[in-house]
Protein backbone atom coordinates (compact mmCIF):
# COMPACT_ATOMS: atom_id res chain seq x y z
CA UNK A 1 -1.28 -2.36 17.16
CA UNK A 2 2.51 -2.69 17.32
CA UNK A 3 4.43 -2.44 13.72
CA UNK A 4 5.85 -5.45 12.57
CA UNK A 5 9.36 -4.93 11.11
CA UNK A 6 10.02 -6.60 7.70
CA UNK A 7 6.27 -6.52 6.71
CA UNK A 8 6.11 -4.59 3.33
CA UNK A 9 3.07 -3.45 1.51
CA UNK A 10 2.57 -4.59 -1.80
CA UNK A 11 0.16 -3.42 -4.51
CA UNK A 12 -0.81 -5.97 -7.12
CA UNK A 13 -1.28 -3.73 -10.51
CA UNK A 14 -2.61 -6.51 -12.97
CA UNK A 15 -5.83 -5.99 -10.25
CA UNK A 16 -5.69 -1.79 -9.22
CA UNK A 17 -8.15 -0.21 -10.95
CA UNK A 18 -6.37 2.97 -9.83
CA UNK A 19 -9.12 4.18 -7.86
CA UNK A 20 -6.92 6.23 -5.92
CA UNK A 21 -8.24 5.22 -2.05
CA UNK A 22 -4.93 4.05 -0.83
CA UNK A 23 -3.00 7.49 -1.99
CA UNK A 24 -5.80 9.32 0.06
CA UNK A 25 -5.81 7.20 3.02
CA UNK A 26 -1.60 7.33 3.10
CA UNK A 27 -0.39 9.78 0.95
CA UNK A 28 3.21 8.69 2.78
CA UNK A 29 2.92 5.37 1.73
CA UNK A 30 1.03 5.21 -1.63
CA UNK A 31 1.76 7.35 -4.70
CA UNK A 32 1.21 7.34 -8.34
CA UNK A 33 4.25 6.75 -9.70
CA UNK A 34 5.48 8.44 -13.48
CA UNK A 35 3.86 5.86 -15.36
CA UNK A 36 0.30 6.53 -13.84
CA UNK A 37 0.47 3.57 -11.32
CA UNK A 38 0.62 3.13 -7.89
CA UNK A 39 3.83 2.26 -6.18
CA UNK A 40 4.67 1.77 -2.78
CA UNK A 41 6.79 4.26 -1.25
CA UNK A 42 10.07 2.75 0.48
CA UNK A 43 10.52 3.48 3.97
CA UNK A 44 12.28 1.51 7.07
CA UNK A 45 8.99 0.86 8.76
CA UNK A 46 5.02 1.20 7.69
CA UNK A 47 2.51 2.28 10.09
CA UNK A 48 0.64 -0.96 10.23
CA UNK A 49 -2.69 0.60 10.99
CA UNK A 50 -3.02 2.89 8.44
CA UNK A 51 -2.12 0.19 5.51
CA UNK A 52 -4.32 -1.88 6.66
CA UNK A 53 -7.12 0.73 6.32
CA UNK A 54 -5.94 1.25 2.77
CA UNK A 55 -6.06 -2.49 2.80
CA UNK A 56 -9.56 -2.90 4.07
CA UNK A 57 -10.65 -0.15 1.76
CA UNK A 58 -9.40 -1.20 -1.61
CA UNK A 59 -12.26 -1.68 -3.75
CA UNK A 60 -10.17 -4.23 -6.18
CA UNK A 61 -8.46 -6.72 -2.90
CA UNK A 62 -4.97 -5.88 -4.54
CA UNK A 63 -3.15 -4.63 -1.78
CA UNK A 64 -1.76 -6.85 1.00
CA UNK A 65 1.22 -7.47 3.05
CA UNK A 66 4.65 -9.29 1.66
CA UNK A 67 7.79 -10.19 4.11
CA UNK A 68 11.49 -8.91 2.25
CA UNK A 69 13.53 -11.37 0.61
């Protein structure tokens, strides 16, 4: 799959149970942040392919693509 620039990954907290898949799936990309919740780390470019494993294996549906802006 080629990497579409401009596509972000979001995380919707009022739904993340904070199960913790997505930070072990892409460390690089998903953290707990100092308040306990995930975050998105920034970068210039997200490997599409491994989001959208984290994607495929959130438990709670709360992560998904955004575009900027």
């Amino acid at each position: 799959m080629v990497d579409e620039p401009g596509k972000i990954p979001e995380v919707d907290l009022s739904d993340c149970s904070l199960c913790g898949i997505c930070i072990d799936l892409c460390p690089t990309i998903f953290q707990l942040n100092g308040a306990g919740y995930v975050e998105v780390v920034h970068s210039d470019d997200y490997p599409e392919e491994d989001v959208n494993e984290a994607i495929k294996n959130c438990r709670c549906d709360c992560i998904f693509w955004t575009e900027p802006g």
